[in-house]
N, C-alpha and C. Protein backbone atom coordinates (compact mmCIF):
# COMPACT_ATOMS: atom_id res chain seq x y z
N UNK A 1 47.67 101.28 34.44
CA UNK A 1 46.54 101.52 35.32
C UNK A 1 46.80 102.79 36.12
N UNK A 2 45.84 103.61 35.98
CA UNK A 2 46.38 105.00 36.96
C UNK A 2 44.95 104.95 37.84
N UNK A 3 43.70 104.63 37.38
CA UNK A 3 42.64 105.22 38.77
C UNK A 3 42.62 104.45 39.77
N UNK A 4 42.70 105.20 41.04
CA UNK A 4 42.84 104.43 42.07
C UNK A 4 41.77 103.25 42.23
N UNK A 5 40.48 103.43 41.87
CA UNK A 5 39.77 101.61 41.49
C UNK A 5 40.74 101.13 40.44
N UNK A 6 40.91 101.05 39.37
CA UNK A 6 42.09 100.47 38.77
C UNK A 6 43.60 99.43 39.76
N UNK A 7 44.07 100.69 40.22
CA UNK A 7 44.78 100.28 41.54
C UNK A 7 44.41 99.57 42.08
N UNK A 8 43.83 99.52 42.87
CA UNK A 8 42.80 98.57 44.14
C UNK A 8 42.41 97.35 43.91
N UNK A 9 41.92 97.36 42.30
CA UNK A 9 41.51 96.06 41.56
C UNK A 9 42.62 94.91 41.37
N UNK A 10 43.40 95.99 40.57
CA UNK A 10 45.40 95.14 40.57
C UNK A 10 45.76 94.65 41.84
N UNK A 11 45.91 95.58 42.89
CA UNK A 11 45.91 94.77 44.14
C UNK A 11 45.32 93.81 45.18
N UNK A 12 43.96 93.44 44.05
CA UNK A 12 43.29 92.86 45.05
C UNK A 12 43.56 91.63 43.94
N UNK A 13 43.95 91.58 42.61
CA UNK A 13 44.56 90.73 41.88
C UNK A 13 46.11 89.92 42.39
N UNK A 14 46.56 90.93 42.53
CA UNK A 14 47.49 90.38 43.16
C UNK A 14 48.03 89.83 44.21
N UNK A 15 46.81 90.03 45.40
CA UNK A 15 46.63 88.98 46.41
C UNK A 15 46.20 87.59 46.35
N UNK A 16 45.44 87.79 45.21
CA UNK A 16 44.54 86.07 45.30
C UNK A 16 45.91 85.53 44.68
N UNK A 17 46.14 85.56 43.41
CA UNK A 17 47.30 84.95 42.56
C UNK A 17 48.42 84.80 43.80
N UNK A 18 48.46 85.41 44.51
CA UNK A 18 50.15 85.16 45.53
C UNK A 18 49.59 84.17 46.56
N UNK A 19 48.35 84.72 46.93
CA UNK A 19 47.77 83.18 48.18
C UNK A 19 47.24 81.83 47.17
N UNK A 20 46.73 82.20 46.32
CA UNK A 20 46.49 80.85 45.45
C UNK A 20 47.80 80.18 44.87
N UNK A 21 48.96 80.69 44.91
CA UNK A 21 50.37 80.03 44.07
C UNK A 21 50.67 79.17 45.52
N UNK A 22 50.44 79.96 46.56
CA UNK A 22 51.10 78.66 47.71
C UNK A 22 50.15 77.91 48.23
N UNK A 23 48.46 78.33 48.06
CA UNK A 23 47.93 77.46 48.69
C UNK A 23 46.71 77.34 47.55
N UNK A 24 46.79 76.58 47.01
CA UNK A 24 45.78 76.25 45.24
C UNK A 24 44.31 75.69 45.82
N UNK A 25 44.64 74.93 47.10
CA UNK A 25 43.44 74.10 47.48
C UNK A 25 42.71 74.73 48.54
N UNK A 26 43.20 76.18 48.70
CA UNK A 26 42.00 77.03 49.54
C UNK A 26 40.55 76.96 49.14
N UNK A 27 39.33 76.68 49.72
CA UNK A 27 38.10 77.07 50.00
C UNK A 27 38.33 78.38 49.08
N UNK A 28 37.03 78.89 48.52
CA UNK A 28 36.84 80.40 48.27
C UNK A 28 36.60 81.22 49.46
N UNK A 29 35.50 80.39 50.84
CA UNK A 29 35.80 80.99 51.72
C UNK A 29 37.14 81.38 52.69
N UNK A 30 37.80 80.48 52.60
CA UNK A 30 39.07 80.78 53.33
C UNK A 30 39.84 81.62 52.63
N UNK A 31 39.97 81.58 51.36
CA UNK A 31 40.41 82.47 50.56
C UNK A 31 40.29 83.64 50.87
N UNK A 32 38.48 83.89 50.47
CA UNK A 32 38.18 85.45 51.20
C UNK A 32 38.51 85.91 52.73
N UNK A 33 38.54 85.20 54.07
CA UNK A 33 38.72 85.20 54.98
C UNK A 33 40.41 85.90 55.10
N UNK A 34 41.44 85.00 54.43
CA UNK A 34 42.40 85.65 54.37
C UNK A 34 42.90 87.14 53.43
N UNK A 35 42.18 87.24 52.79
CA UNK A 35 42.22 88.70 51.92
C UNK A 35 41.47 89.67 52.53
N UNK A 36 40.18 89.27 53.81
CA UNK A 36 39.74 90.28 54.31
C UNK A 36 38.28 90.81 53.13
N UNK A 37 38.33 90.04 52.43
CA UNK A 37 36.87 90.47 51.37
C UNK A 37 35.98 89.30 51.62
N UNK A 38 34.75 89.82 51.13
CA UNK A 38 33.50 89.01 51.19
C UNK A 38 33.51 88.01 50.24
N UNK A 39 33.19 87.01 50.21
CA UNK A 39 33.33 85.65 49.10
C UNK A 39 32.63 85.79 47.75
N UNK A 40 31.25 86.45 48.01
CA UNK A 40 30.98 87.03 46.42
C UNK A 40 32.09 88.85 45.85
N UNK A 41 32.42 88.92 46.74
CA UNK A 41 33.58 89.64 45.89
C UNK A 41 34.68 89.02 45.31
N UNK A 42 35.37 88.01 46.05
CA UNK A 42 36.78 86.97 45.87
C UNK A 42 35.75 85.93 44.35
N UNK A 43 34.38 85.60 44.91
CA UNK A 43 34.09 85.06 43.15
C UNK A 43 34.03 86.24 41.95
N UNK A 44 33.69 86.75 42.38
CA UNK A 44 33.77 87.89 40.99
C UNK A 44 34.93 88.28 40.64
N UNK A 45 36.11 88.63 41.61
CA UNK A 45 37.62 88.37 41.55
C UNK A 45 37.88 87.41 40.64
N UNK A 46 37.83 86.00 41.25
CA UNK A 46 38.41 84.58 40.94
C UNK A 46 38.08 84.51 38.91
N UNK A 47 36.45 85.04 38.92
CA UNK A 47 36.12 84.88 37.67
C UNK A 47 36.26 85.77 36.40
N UNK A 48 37.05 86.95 37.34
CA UNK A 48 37.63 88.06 36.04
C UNK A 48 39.11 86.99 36.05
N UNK A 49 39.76 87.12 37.22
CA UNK A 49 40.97 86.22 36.59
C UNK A 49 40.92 85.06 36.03
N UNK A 50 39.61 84.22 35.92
CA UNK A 50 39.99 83.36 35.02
C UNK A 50 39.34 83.76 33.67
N UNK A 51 38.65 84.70 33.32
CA UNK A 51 38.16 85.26 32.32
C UNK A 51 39.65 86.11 31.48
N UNK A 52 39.93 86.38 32.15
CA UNK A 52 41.50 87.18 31.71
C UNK A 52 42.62 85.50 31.60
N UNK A 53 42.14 84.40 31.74
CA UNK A 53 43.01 83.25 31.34
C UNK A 53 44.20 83.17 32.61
N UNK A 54 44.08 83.61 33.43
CA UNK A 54 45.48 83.97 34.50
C UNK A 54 45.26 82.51 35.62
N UNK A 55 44.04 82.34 35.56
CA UNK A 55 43.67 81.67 36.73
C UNK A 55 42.98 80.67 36.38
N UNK A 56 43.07 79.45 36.49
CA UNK A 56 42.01 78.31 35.77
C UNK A 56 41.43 77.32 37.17
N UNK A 57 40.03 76.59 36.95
CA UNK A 57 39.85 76.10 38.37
C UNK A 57 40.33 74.43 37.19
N UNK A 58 40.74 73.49 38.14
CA UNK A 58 40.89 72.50 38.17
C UNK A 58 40.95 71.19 38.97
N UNK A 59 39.97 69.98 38.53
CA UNK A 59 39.79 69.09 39.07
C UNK A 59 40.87 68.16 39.88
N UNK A 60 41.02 68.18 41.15
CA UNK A 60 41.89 67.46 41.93
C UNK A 60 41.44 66.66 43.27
N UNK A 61 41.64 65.73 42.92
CA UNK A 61 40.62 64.51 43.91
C UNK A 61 41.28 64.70 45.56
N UNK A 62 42.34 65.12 45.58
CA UNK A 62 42.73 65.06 46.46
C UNK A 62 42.64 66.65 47.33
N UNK A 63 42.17 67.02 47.28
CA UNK A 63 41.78 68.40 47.22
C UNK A 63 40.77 68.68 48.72
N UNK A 64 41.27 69.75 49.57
CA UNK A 64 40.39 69.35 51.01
C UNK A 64 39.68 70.20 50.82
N UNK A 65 39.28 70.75 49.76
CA UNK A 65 37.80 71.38 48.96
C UNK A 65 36.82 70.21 48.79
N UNK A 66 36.06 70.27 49.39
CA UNK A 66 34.73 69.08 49.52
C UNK A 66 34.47 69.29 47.94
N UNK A 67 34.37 70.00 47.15
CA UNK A 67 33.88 69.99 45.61
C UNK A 67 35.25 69.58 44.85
N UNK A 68 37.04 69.10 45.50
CA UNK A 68 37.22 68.62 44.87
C UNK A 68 38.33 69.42 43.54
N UNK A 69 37.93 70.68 43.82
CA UNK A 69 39.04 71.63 43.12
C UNK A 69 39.87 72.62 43.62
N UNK A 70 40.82 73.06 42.68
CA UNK A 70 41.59 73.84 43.49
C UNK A 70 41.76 75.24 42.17
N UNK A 71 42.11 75.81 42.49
CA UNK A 71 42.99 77.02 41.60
C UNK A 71 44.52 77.43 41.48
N UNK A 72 44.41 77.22 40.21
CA UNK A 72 45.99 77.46 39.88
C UNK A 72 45.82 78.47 38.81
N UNK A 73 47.69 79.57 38.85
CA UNK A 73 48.11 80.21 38.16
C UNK A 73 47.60 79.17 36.38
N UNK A 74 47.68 80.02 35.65
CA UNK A 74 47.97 79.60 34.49
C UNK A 74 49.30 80.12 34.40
N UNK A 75 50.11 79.80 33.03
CA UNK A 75 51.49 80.42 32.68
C UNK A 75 51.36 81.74 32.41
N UNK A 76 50.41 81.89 31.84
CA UNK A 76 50.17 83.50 31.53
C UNK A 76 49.69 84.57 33.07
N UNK A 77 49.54 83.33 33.52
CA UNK A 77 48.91 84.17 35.34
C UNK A 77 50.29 84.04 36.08
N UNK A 78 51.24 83.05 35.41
CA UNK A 78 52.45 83.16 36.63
C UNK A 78 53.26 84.52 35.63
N UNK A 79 53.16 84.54 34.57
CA UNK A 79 53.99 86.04 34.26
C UNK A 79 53.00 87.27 34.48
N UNK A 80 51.97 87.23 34.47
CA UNK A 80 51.13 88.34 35.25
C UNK A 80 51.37 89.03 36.35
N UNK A 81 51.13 87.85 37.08
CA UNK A 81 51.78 87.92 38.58
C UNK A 81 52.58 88.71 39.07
N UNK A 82 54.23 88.12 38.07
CA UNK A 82 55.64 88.88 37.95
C UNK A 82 55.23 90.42 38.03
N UNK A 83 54.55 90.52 36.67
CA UNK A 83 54.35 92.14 36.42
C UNK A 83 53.58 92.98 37.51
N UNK A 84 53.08 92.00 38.16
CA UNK A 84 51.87 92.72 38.87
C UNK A 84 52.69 92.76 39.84
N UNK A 85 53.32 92.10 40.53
CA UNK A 85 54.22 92.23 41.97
C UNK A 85 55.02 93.68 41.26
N UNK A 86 55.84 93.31 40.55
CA UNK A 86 56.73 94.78 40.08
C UNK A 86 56.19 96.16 40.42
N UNK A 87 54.84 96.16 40.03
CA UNK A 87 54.05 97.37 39.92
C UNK A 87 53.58 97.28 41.20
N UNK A 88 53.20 96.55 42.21
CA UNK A 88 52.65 96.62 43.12
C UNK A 88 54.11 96.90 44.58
N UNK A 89 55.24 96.69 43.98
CA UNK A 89 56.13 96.97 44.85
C UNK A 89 56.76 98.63 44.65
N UNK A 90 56.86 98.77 43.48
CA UNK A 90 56.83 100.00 42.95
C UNK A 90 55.74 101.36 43.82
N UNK A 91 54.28 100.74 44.21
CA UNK A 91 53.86 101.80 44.23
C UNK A 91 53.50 101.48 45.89
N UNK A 92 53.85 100.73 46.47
CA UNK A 92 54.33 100.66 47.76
C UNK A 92 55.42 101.06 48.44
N UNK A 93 56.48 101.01 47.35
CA UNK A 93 57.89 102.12 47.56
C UNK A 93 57.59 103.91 47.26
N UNK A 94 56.94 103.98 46.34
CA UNK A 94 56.31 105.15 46.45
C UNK A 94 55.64 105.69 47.64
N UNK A 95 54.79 104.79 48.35
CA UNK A 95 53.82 105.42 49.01
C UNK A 95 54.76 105.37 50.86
N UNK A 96 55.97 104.67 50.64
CA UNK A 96 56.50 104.60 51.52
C UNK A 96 57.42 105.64 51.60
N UNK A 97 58.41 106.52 50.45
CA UNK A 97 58.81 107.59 50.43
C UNK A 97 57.95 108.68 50.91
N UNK A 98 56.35 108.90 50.15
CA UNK A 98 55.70 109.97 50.81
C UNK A 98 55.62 109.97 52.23
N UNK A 99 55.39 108.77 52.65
CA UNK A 99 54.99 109.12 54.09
C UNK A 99 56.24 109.21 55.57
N UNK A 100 56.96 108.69 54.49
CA UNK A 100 58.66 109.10 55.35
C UNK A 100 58.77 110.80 55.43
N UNK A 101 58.63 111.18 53.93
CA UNK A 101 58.75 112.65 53.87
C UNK A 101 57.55 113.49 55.02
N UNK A 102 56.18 112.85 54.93
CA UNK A 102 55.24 113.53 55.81
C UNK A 102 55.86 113.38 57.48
N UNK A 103 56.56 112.46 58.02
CA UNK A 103 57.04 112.18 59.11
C UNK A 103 57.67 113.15 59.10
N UNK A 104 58.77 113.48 58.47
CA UNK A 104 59.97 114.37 58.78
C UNK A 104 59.18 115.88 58.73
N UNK A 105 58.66 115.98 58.11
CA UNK A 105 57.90 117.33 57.88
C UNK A 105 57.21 117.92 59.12
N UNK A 106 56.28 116.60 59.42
CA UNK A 106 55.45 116.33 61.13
C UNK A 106 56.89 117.10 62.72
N UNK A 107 57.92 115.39 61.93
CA UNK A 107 58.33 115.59 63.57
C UNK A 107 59.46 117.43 63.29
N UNK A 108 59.44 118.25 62.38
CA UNK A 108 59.62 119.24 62.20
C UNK A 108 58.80 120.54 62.75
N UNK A 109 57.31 119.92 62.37
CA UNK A 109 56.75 120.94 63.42
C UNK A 109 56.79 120.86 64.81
N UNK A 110 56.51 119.55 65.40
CA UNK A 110 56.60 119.13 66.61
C UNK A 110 57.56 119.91 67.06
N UNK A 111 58.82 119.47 66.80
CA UNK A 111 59.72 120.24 67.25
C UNK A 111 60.19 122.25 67.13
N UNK A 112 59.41 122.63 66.38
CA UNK A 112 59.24 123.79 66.19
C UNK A 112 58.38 124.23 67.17
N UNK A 113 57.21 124.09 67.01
CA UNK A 113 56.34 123.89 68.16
C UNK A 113 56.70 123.56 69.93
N UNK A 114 57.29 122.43 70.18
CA UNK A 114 58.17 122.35 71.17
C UNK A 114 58.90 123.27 72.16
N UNK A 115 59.48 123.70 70.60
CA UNK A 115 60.84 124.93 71.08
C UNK A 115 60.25 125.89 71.25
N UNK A 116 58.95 126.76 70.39
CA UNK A 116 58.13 127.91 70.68
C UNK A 116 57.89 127.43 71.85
N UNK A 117 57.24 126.76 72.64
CA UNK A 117 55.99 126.71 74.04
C UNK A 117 57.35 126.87 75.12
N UNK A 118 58.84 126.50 74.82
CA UNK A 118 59.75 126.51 76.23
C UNK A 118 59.97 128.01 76.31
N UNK A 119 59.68 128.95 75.25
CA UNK A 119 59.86 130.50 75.37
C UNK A 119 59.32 131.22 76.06
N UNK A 120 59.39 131.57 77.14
CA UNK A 120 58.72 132.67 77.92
C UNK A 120 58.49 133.94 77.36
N UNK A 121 57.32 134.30 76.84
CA UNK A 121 56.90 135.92 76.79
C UNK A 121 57.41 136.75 78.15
C-alpha cells in the first residue's frame, strides 16, 4: 500500500481489528465513538473487513449488544492483524524519525537565531 488513502484505510483497519480482539461485544456505536469515526463509516469499515473474510459478525446470547452479536477476528483476520500492526509500527517509526530530525533542525535555528539577536550592531 503506498497512497496515503491506502494508508489511512490500513489504519483505520487496524484499529477496529485491535479494539474488536479485546472488546468483540462493542456496539458499532461505541465502536465508532472510540475510533473517533462516524458509525456509517465504522459499517462500511466493519463490512469491507468482513468482505475481505478478516472479520465475521457472530451470534452470542450473552452479548450486551441488544441485537445479541458481537465481532470477532477470523484466523485469517488474526494473521492480518499481525501484518498490519508490523506495517503500521513501521511507518509510525518512520514518521517518528522525521519529526525528531525536524526538531533538531527547528531547535537549530532557534538557537542560531537566539545567538544572532544577543549581537549588538
Amino acid at each position: 500500500m503506498s497512497s496515503r488513502q491506502a494508508k489511512l484505510q490500513e489504519d483505520t483497519y487496524f484499529r477496529v481489528m485491535r479494539i474488536l480482539q479485546e472488546n468483540p461485544d462493542l456496539t458499532q456505536r461505541e465502536l465508532a465513538e472510540k475510533l473517533g469515526i462516524s458509525v456509517g463509516g465504522l459499517n462500511y469499515c466493519l463490512k469491507a473487513l468482513m468482505g475481505k473474510g478478516m472479520v465475521k459478525m457472530k451470534n452470542f446470547a450473552n452479548s450486551k449488544n441488544k441485537f445479541g452479536y458481537v465481532y470477532v477476528l477470523t484466523p485469517s483476520g488474526v494473521a492480518e492483524k499481525a501484518a498490519i500492526t508490523h506495517r503500521f509500527f513501521q511507518r509510525k517509526m518512520d514518521e517518528y524519525e522525521a519529526l525528531k530530525a525536524e526538531i533538531e533542525t527547528l531547535r537549530a535555528e532557534v538557537e542560531k537565531l537566539a545567538g544572532e539577536g544577543n549581537q549588538k550592531v
